[in-house]
Protein backbone atom coordinates (compact mmCIF):
# COMPACT_ATOMS: atom_id res chain seq x y z
CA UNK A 1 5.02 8.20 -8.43
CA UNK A 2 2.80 5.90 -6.75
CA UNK A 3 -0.66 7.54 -6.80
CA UNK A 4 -3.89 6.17 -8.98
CA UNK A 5 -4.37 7.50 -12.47
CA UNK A 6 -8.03 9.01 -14.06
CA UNK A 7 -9.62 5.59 -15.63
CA UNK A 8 -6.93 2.87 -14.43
CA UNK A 9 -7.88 -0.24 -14.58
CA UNK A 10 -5.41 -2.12 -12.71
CA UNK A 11 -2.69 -2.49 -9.39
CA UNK A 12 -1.11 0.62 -8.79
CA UNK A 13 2.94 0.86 -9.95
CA UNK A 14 4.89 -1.76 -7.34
CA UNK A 15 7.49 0.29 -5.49
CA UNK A 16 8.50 -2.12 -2.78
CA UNK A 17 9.06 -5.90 -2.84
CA UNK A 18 5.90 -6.62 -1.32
CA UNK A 19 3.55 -5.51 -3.99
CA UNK A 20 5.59 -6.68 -6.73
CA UNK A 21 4.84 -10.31 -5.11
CA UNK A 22 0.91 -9.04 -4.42
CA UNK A 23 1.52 -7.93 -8.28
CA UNK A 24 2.91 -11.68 -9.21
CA UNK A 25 -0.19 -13.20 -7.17
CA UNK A 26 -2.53 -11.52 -8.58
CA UNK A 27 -1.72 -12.42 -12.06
CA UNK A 28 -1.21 -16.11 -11.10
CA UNK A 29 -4.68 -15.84 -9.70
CA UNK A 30 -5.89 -14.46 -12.85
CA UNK A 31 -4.70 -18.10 -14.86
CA UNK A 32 -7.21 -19.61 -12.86
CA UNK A 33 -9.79 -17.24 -12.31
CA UNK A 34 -10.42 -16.66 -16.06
CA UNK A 35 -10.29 -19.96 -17.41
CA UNK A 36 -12.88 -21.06 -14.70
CA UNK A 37 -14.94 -18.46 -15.32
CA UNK A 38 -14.94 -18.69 -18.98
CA UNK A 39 -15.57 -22.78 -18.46
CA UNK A 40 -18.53 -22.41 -16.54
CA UNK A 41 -20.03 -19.95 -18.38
CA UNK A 42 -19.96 -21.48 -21.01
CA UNK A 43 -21.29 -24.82 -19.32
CA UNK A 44 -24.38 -22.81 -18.23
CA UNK A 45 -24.87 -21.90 -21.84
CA UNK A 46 -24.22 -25.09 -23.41
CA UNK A 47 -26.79 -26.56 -20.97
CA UNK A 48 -29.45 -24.13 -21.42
CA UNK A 49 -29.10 -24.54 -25.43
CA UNK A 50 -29.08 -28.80 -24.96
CA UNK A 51 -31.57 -29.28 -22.75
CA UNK A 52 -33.64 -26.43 -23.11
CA UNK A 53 -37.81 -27.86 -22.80
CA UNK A 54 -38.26 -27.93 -26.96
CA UNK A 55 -35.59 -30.62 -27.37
CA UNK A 56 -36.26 -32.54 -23.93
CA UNK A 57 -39.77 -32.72 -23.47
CA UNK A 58 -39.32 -35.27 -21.16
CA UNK A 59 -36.56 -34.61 -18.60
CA UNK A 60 -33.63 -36.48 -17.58
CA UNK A 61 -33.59 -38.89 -14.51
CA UNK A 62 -30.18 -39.26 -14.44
CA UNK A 63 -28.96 -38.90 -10.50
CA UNK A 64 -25.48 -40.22 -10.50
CA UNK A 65 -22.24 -40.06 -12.33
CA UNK A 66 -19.20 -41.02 -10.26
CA UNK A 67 -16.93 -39.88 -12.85
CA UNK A 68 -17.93 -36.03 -12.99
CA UNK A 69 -18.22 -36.56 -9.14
CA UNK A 70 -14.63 -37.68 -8.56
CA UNK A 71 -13.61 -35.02 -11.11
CA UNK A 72 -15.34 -32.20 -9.56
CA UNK A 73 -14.49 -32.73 -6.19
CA UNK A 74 -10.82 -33.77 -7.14
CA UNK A 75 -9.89 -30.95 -9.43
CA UNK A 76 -10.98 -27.94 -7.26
CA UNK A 77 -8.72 -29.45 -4.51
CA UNK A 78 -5.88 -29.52 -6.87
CA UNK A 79 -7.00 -25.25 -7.92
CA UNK A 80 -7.08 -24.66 -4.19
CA UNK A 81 -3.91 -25.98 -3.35
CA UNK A 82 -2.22 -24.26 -6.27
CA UNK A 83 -3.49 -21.16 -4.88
CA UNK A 84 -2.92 -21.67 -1.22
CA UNK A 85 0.64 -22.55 -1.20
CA UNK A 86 1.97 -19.02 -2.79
CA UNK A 87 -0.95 -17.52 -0.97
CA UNK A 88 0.76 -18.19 2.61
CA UNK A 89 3.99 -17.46 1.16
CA UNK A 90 3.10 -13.85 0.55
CA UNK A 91 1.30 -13.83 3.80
CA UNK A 92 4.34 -15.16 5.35
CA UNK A 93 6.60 -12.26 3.72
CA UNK A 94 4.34 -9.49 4.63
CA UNK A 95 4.46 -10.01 8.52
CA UNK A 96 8.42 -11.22 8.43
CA UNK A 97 10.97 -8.97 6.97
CA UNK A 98 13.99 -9.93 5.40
CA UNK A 99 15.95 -7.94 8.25
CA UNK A 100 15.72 -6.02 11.23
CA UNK A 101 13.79 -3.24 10.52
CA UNK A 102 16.29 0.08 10.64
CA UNK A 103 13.46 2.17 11.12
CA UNK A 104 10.05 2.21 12.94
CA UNK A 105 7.61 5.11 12.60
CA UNK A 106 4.29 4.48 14.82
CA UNK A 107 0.73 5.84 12.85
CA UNK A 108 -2.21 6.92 14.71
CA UNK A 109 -5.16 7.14 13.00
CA UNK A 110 -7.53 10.53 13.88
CA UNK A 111 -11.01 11.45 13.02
CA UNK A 112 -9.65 12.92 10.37
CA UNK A 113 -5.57 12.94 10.09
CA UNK A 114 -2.98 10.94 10.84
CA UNK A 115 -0.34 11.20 13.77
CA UNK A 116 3.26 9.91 13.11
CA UNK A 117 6.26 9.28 15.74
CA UNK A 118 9.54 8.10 14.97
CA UNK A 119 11.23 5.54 17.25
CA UNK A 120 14.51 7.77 18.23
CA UNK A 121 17.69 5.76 17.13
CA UNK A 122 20.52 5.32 20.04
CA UNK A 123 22.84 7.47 17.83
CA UNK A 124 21.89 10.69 15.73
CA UNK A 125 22.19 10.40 12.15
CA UNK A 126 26.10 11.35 11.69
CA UNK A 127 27.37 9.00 14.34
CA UNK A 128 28.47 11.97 16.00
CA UNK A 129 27.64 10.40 19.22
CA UNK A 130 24.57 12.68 20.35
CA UNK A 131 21.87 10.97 21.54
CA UNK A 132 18.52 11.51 18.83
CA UNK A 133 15.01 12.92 19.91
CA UNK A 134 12.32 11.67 19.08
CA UNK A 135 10.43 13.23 16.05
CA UNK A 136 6.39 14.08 16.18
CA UNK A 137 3.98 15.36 13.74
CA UNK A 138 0.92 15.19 12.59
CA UNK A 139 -0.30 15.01 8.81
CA UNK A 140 -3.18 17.01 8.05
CA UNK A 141 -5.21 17.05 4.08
CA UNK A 142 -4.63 20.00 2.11
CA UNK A 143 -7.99 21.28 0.51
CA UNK A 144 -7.38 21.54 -3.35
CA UNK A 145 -7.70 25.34 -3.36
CA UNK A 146 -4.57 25.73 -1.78
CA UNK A 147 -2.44 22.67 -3.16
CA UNK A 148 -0.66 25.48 -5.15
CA UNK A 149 0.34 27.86 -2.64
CA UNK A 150 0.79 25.22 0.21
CA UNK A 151 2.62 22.37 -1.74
CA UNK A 152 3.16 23.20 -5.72
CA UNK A 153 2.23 21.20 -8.53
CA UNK A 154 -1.14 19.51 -8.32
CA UNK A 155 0.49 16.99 -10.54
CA UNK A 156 2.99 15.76 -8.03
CA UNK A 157 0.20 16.61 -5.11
CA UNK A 158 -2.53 15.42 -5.75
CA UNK A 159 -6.30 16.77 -5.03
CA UNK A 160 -8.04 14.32 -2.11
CA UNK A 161 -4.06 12.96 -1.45
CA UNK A 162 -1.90 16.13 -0.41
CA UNK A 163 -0.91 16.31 2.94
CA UNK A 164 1.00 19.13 4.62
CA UNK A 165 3.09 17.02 6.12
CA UNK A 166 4.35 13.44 4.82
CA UNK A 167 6.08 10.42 6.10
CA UNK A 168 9.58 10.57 5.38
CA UNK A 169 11.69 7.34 5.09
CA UNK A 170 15.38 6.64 3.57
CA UNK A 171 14.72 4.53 -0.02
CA UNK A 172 15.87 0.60 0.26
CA UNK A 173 15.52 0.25 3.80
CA UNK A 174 12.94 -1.83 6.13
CA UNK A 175 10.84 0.13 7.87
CA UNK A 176 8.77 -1.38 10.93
CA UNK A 177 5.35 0.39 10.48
CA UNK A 178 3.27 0.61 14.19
CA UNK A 179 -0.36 1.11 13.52
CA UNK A 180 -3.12 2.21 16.61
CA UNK A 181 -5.68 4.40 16.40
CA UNK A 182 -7.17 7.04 19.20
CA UNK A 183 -10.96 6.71 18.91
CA UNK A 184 -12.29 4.78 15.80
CA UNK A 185 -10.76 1.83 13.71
CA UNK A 186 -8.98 3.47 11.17
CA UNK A 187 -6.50 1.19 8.39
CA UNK A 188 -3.56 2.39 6.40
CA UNK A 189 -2.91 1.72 3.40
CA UNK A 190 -0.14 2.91 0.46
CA UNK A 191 -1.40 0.71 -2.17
CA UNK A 192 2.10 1.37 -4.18
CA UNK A 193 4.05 0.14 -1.30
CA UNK A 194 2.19 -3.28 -0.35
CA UNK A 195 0.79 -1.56 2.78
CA UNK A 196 -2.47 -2.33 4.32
CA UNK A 197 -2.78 -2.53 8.33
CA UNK A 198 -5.99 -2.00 10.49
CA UNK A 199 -5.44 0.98 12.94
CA UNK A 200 -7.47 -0.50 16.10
CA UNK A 201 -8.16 1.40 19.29
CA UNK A 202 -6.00 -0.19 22.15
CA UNK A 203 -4.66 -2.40 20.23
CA UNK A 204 -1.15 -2.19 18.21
CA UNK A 205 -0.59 -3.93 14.51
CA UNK A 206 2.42 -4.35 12.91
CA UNK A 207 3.79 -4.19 9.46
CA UNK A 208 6.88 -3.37 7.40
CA UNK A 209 7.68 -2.30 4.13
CA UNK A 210 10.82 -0.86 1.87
CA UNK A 211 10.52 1.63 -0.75
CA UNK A 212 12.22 0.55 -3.99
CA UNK A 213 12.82 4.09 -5.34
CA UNK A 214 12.72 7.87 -4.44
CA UNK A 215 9.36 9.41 -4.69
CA UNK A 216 6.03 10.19 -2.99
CA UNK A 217 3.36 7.38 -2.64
CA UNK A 218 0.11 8.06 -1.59
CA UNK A 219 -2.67 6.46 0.17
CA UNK A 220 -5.67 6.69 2.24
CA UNK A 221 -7.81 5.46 5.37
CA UNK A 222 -9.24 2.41 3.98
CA UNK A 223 -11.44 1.67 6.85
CA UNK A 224 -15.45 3.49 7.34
CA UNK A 225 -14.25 6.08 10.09
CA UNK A 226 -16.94 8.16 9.77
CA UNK A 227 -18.30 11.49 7.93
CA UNK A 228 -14.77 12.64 6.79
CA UNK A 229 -13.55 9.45 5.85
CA UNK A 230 -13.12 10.13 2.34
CA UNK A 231 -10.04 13.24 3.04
CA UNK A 232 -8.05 11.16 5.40
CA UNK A 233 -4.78 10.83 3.01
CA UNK A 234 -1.62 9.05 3.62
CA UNK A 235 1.46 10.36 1.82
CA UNK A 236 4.69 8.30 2.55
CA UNK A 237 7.82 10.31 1.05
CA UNK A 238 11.01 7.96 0.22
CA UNK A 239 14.04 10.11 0.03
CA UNK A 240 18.28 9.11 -0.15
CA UNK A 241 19.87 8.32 2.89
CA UNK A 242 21.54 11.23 3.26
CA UNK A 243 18.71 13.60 2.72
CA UNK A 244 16.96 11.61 5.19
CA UNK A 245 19.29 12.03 7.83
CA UNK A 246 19.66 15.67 7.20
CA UNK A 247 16.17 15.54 7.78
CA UNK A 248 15.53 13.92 10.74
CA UNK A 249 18.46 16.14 12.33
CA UNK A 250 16.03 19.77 11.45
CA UNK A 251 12.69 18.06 11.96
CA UNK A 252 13.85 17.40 16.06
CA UNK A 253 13.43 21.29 16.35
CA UNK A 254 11.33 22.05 13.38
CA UNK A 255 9.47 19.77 11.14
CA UNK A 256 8.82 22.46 8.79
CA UNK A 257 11.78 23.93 8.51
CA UNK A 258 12.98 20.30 7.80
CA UNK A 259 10.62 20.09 5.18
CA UNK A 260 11.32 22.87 3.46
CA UNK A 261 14.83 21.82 3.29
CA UNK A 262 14.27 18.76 1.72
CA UNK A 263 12.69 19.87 -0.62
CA UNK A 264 15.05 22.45 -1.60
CA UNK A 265 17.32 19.35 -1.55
CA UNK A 266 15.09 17.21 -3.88
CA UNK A 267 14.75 19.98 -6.42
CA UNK A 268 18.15 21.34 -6.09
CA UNK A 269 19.27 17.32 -7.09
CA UNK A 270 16.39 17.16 -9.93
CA UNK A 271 17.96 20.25 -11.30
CA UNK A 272 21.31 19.16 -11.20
CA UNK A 273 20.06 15.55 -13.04
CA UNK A 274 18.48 17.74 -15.60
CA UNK A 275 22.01 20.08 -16.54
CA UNK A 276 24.02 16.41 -16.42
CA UNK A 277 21.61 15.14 -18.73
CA UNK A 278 21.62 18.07 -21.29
């Protein structure tokens, strides 16, 4: 599940393509980062010890070296380069998906909740040649007194990242993600899912991501927004393909209803995992 854990340290669990590349970057940052760091520190130290005032009296004059000059203006060019190169490369991959996106969902940030509209396909899910409405909710936080008797298991809903509604998507497939905001800049962000995106007023950002697995990954406003900033969650809920469509057919009268149904669906397929495997 991609949600943070009491004491972690590190990246949240990758669950799309794009943050197992943010993952890779990160650690290839980190073979240069810690070296350097180390290096210098210890430079400071040696220097302090060498040339503290009870062995040098009399300080050095020395002004010029072109050796350590050439090196030290030579050898951070070389770092920076290393790092820029795979740097664009991600940045490259997070604005241009490997396909057309099959899906776009528009966010709209709130003071304090998020709005979500799916961009109605030309053909219903079924190919049954009715024409699909569009699909509109919004996503409100649930307060953690009544995670139990709204959503279930605090363990798979989390306190400060439970919403009564979430964003469902099919698992493996691109989804174009349209971010605006209606009064104050806002920013979305599933950490899990290699999604980040300023939600401007006026203006419209775009994104895209792909879920590697089924699950629920969570997120929140990562932009000040104001006094409530801190219980604006984002929950993003990757289901099969087929569960997704049977979704998106109920939500177009009833989101709820449409909800409940899939999760009847996921546990009804948990529970049938769990007899196969015994």
């Amino acid at each position: 599940m991609g949600k943070p854990w009491p004491w972690q340290m590190g990246l949240q669990e990758a669950f799309s393509p794009i943050e197992e590349q943010i993952h890779w970057f990160n650690d290839y940052s980190l073979l240069f980062v810690v070296p350097i760091t180390a290096f210098v520190a210890g430079l400071l130290a040696w220097c302090v010890w060498r040339y503290r005032a009870s062995k040098n009296p009399v300080a050095s004059r020395t002004a010029h070296n072109t050796t350590i000059e050439v090196i030290w203006t030579l050898a951070p060019v070389v770092i920076l380069l290393m790092l820029a190169i795979p740097s664009f490369q991600l940045l490259t991959a997070q604005y241009n998906p490997p396909s057309e996106p099959e899906l776009t969902v528009k966010a709209t940030g709130y003071q304090w909740y998020w709005g979500y509209e799916y961009q109605p396909t030309e053909v219903a899910p079924g190919d049954d040649g009715t024409v699909a409405e569009p699909v509109s909710f919004e996503s409100y936080p649930v307060a953690e007194e009544d995670i139990a008797d709204i959503k279930g298991d605090i363990e798979i809903y989390p306190r400060l990242l439970a919403v009564d509604n979430e964003v469902v998507v099919p698992v493996n497939t691109v989804v174009r993600l349209i971010s605006t905001s209606a009064d104050v800049i806002h920013a979305f962000a599933v950490p899990s899912l290699g999604v980040k995106v300023d939600a401007v007023p006026g203006r419209i950002n775009e994104y895209w991501f792909s879920a590697s697995r089924e699950g629920i990954f969570y997120g929140q406003c990562s932009e000040l927004c104001g006094s409530a900033h801190w219980n604006m969650p984002i929950a993003v809920r990757a289901v099969s393909q087929e569960q997704y469509d049977a979704w998106y057919l109920a939500a177009q009268e009833d989101v709820a209803g449409a909800n409940e149904q899939l999760n009847a669906s996921i546990e009804a397929a948990q529970n049938g995992r769990a007899v196969a495997a015994n």
